[in-house]
C-alpha atoms as a PDB file:
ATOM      1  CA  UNK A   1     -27.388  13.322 -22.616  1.00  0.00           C
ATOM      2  CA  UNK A   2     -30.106  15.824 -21.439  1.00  0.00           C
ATOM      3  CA  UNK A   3     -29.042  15.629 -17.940  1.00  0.00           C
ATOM      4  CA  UNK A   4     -25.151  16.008 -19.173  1.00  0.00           C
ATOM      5  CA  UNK A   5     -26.611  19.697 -20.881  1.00  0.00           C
ATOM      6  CA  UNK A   6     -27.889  20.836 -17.200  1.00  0.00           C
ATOM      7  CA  UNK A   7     -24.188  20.528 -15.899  1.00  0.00           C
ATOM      8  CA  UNK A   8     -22.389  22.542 -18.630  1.00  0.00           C
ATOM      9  CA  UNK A   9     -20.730  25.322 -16.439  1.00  0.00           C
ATOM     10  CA  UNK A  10     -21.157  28.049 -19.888  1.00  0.00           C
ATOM     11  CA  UNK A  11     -24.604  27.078 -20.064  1.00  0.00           C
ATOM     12  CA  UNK A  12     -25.062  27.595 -16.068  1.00  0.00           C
ATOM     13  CA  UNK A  13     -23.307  30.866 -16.262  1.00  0.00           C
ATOM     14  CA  UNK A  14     -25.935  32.675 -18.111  1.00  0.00           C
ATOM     15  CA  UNK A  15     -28.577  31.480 -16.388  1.00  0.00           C
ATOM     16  CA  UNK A  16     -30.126  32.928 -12.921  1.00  0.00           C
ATOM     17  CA  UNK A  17     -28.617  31.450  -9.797  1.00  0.00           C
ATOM     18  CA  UNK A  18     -31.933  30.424  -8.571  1.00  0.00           C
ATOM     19  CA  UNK A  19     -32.089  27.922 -11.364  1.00  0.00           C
ATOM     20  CA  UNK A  20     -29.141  25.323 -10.717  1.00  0.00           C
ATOM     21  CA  UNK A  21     -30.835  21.767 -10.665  1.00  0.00           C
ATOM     22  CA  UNK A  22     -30.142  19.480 -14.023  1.00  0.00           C
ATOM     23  CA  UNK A  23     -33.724  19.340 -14.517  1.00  0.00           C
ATOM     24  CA  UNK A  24     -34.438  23.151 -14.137  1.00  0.00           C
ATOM     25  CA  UNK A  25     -31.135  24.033 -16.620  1.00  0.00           C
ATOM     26  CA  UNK A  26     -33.041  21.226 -19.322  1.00  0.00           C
ATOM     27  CA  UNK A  27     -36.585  22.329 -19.420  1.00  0.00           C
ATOM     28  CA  UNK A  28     -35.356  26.023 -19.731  1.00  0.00           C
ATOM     29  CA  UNK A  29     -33.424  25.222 -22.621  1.00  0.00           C
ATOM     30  CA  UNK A  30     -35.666  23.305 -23.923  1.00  0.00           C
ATOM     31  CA  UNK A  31     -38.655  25.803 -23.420  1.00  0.00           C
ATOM     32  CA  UNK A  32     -36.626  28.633 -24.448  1.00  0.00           C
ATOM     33  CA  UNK A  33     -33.546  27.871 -26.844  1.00  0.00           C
ATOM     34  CA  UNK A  34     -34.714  24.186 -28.277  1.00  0.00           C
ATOM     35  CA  UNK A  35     -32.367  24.979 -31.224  1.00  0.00           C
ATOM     36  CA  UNK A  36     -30.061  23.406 -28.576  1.00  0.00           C
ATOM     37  CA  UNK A  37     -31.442  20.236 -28.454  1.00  0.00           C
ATOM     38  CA  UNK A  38     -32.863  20.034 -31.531  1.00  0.00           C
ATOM     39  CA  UNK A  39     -33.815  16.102 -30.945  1.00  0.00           C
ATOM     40  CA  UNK A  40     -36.125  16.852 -28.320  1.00  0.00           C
ATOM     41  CA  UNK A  41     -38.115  18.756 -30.295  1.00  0.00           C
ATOM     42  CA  UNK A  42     -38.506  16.406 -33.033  1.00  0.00           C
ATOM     43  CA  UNK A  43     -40.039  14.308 -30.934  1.00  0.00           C
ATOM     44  CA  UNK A  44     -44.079  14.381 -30.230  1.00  0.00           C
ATOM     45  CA  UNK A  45     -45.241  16.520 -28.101  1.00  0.00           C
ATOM     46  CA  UNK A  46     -46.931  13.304 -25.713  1.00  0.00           C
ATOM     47  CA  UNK A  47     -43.103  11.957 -25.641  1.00  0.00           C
ATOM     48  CA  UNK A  48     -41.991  15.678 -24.722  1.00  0.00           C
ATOM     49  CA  UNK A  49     -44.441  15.855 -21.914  1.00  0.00           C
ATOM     50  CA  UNK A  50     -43.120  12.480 -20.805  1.00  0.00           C
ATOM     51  CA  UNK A  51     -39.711  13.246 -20.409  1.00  0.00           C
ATOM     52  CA  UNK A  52     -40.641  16.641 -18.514  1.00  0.00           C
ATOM     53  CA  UNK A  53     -42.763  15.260 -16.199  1.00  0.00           C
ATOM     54  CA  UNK A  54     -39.754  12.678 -15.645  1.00  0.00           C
ATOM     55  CA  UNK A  55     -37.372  15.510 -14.764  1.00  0.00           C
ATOM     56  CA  UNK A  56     -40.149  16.605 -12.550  1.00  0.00           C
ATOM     57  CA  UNK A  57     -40.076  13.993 -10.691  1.00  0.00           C
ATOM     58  CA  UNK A  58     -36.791  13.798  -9.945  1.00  0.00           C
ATOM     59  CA  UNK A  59     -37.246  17.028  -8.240  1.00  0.00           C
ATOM     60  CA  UNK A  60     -39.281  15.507  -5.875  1.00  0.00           C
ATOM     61  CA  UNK A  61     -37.241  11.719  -5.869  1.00  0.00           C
ATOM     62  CA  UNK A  62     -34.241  10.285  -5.866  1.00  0.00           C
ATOM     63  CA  UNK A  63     -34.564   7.542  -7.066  1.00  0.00           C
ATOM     64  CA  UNK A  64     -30.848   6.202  -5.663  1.00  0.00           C
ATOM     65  CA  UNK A  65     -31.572   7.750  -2.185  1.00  0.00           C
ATOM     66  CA  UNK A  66     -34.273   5.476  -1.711  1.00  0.00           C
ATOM     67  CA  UNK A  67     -32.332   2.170  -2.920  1.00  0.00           C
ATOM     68  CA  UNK A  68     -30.106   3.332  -0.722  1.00  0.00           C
ATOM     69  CA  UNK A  69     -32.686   4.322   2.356  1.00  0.00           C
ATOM     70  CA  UNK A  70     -32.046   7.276   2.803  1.00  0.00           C
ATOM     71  CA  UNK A  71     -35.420   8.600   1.590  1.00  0.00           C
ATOM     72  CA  UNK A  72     -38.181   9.776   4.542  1.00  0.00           C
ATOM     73  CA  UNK A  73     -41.786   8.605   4.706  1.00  0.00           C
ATOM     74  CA  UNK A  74     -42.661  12.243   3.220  1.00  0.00           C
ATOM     75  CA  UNK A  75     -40.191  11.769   0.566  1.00  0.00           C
ATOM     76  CA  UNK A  76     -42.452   8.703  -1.150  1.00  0.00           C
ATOM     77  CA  UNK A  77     -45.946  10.835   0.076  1.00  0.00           C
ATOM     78  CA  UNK A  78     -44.868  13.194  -2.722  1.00  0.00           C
ATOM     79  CA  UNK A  79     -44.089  10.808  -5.093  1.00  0.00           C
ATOM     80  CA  UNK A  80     -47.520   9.440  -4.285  1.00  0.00           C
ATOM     81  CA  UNK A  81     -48.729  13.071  -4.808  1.00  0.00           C
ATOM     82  CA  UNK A  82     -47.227  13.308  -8.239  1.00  0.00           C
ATOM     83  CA  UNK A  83     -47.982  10.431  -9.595  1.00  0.00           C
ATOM     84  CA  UNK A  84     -51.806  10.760  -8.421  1.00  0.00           C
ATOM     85  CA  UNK A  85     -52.239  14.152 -10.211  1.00  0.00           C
ATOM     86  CA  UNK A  86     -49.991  13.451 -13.103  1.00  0.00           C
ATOM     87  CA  UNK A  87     -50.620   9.957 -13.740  1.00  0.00           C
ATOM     88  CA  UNK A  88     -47.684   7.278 -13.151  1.00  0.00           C
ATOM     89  CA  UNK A  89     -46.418   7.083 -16.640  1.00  0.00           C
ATOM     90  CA  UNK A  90     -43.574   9.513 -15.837  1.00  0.00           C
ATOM     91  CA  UNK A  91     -42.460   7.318 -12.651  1.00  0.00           C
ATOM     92  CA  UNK A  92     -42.729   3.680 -14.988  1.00  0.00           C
ATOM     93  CA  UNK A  93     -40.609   5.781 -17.783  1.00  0.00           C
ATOM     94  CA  UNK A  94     -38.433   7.569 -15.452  1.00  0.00           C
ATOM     95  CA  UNK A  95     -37.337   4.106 -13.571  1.00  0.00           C
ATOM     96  CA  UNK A  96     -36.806   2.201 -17.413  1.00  0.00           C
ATOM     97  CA  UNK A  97     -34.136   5.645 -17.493  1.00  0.00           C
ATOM     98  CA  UNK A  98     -32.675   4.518 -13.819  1.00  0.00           C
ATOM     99  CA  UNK A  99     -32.476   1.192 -15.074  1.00  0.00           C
ATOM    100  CA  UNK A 100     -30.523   2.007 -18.315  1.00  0.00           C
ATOM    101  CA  UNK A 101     -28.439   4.278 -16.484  1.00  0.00           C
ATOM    102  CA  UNK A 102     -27.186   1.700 -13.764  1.00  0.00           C
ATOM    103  CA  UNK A 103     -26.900  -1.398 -16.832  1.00  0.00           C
ATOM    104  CA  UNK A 104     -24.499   1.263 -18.845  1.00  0.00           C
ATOM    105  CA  UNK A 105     -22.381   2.473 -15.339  1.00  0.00           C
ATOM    106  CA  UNK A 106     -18.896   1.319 -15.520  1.00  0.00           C
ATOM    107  CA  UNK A 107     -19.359   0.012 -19.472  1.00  0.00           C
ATOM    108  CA  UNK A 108     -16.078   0.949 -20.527  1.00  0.00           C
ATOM    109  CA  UNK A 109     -14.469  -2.672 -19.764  1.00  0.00           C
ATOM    110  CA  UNK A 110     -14.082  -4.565 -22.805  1.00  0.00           C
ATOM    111  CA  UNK A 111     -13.799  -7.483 -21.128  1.00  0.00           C
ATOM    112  CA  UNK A 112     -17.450  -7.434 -19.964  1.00  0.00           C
ATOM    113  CA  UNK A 113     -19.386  -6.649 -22.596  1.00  0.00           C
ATOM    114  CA  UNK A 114     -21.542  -9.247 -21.539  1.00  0.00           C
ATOM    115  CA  UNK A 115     -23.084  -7.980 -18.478  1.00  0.00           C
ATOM    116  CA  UNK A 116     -23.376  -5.259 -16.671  1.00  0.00           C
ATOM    117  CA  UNK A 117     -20.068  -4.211 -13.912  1.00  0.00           C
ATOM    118  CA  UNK A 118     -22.582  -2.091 -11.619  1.00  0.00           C
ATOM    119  CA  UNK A 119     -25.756  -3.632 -11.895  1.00  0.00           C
ATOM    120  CA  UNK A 120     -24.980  -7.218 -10.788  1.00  0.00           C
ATOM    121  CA  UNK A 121     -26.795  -9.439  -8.697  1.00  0.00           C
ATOM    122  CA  UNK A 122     -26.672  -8.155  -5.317  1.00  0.00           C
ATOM    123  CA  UNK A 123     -27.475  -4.146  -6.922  1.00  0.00           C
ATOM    124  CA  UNK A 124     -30.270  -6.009  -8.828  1.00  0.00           C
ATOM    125  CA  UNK A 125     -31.777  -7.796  -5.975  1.00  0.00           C
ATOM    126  CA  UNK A 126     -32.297  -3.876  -4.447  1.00  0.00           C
ATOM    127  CA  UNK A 127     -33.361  -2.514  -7.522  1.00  0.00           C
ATOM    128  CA  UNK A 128     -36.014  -4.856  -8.036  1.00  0.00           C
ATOM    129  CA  UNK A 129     -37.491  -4.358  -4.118  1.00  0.00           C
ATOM    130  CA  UNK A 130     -37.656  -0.967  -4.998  1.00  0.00           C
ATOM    131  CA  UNK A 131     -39.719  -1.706  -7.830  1.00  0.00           C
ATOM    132  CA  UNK A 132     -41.884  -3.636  -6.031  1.00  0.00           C
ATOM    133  CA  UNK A 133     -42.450  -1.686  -3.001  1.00  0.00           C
ATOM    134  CA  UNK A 134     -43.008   1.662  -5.616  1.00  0.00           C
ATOM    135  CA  UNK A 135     -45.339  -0.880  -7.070  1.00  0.00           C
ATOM    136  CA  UNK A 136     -47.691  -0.485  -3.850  1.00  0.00           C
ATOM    137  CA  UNK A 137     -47.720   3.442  -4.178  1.00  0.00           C
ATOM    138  CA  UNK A 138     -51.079   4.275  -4.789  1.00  0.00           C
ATOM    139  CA  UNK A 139     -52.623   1.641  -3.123  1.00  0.00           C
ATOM    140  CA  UNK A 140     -50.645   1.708   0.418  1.00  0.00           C
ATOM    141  CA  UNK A 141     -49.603   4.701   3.001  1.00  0.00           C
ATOM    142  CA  UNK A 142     -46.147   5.948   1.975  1.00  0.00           C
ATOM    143  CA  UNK A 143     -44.937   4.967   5.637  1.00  0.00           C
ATOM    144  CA  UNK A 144     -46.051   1.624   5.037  1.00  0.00           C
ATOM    145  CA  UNK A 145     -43.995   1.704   1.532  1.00  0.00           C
ATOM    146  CA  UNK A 146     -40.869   2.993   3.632  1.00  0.00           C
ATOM    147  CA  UNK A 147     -40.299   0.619   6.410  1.00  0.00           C
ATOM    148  CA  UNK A 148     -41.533  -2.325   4.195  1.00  0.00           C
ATOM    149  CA  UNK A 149     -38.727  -1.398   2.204  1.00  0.00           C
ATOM    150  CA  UNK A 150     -35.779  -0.923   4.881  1.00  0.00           C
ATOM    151  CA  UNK A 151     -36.480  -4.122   6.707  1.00  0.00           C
ATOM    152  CA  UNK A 152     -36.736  -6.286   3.643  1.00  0.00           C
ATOM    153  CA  UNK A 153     -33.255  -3.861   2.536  1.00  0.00           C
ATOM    154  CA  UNK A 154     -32.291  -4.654   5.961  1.00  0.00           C
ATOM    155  CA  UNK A 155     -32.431  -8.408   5.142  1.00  0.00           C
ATOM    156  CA  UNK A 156     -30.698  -8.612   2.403  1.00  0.00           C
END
């Protein structure tokens, strides 16, 4: 929903053009006109924090360019640099989000309420080598991370 808000062309109008990213649009609003999303400030402040530092790091990630491998060796050094000053409980938070996100993607079939239609098992077999190779971030060089990652994508 909060990433929905950062794409409303009104919204985007009145703001300056050097702030266009979803996550820039959100934490303005929610910083400076929470009226608009009054939910988000209902919640505690530690949950607040958690969700900005999320958006934050999705400044620096993408998440989906890396299951896809199209994320650098620097990319994942920043990562490693955010989650080493901020702590990693924005990265474990922001990938439950990713996770959500890909279970709900093409939901609308009826006939499928079972399972997931995007996340199936080939998707999930990426997703979860992501996981594990993000797993290694503080403890291994983020080149290491990378190619350990596009052979073993390369593999499957």
């Amino acid at each position: 929903l909060l990433h929905g808000l950062g794409k409303l062309q009104p919204l985007l109008k009145n703001l300056p053009l050097s702030m266009r990213s979803t996550e820039e649009v959100v934490q303005h609003v929610a910083d400076n006109t929470p009226h608009v999303i009054p939910s988000f400030g209902q919640l505690r402040d530690e949950s607040q924090l958690l969700i900005t530092r999320s958006f934050k790091l999705t400044k620096k990630f993408l998440f989906p360019q890396f299951l896809q491998g199209e994320n650098t060796p620097h990319n994942l050094w920043e990562l490693k640099e955010m989650v080493q000053t901020e702590g990693d409980e924005a990265l474990k938070f922001h990938l439950l989000v990713i996770i959500a996100v890909m279970c709900a993607q093409g939901g609308d079939d009826q006939d499928k309420l079972c399972s997931s239609l995007f996340l199936d098992q080939e998707r999930g077999t990426q997703l979860l080598l992501c996981i594990q190779c993000l797993r290694q971030l503080v403890d291994s060089p983020p080149q290491t991370i990378y190619w350990g990652y596009i052979v073993n994508h390369a593999r499957n």
